[in-house]
Protein backbone atom coordinates (compact mmCIF):
# COMPACT_ATOMS: atom_id res chain seq x y z
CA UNK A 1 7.66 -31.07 1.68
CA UNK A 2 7.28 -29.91 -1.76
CA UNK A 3 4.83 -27.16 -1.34
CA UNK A 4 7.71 -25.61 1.65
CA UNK A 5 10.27 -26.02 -1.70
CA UNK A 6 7.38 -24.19 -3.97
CA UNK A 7 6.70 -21.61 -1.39
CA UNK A 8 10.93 -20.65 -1.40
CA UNK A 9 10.71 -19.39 -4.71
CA UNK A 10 7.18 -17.26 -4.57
CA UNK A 11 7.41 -13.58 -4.07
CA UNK A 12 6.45 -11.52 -0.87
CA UNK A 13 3.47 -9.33 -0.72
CA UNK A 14 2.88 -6.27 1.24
CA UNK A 15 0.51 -3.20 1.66
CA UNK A 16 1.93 0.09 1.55
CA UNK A 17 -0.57 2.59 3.07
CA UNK A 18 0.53 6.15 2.19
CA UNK A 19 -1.13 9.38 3.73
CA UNK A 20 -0.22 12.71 2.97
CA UNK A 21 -0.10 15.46 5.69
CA UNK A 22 -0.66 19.07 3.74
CA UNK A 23 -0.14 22.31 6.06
CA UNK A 24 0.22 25.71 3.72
CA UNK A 25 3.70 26.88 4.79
CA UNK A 26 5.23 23.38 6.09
CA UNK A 27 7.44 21.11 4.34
CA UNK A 28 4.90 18.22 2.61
CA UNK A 29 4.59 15.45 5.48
CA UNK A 30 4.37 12.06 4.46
CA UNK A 31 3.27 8.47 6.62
CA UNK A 32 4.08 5.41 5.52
CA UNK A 33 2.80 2.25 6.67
CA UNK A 34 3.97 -0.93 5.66
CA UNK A 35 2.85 -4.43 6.41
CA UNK A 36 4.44 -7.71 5.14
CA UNK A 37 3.05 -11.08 4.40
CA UNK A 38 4.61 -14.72 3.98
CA UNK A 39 6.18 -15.80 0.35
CA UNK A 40 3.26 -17.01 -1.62
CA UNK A 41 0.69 -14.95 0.53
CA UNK A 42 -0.83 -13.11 -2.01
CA UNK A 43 -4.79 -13.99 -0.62
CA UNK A 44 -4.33 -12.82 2.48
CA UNK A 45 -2.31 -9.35 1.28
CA UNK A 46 -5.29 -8.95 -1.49
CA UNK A 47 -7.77 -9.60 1.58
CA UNK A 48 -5.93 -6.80 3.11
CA UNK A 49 -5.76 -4.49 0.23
CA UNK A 50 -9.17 -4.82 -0.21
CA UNK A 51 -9.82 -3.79 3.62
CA UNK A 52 -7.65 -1.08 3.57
CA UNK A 53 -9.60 0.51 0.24
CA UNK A 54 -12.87 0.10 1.87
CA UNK A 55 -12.05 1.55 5.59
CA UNK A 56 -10.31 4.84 3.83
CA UNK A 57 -13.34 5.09 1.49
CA UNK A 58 -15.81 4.79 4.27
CA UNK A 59 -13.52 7.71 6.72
CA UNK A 60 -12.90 9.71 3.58
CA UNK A 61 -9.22 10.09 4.88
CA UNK A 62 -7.55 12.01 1.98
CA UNK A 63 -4.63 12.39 0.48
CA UNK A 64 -3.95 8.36 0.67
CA UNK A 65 -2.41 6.22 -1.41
CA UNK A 66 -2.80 2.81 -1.05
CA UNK A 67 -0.41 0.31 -3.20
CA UNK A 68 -0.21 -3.77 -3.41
CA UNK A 69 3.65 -4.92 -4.21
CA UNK A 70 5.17 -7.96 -5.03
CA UNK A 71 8.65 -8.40 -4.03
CA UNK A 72 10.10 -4.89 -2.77
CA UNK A 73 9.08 -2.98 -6.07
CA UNK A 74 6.25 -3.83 -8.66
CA UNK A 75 2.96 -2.81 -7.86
CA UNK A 76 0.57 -5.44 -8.60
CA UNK A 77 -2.40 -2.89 -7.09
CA UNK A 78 -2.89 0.94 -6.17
CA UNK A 79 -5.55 3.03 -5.17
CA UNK A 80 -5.89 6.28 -4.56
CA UNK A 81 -7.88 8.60 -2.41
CA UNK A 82 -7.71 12.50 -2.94
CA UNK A 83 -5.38 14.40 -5.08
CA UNK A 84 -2.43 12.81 -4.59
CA UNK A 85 -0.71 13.33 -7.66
CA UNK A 86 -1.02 17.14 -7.21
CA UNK A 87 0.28 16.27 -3.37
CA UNK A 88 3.65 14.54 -4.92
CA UNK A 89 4.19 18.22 -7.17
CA UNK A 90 4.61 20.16 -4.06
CA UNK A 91 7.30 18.70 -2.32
């Protein structure tokens, strides 16, 4: 009973897995994949993160950006494959 009261006022976690689609003459094309986890979940979202870092790095899929948030905004984790900050410029 009082863990389901703790549990109502911890944050949600998700992984945001951006990739970046570059074609010379094309608008920049951008994916976003988002998956959510359960207030309080942060073990299984790291366990996730962590995934997610080490199957990009072992496909050497690049431009991605892949970012750990708490609650809808602060990033608590980010990783990046590639030049994405160069990517973001072009727009």
């Amino acid at each position: 009973m009082l863990k389901a009261l703790f549990n109502l006022f911890k944050p949600t976690y998700s992984v945001v897995v951006t990739t970046y689609h570059v074609i010379p003459g094309f608008p920049l094309n951008k994916n976003d994949h988002k998956h959510d986890f359960a207030k309080g979940a942060y073990e299984d979202a790291k366990a996730f993160f962590d995934k997610a870092v080490k199957k990009t790095g072992e496909i050497k899929l690049a431009p991605v950006e892949i970012n750990l948030l708490k609650g809808k905004r602060t990033i608590v984790e980010s990783q990046k494959f590639g030049p994405v900050d160069q990517v973001k410029k072009l727009k």
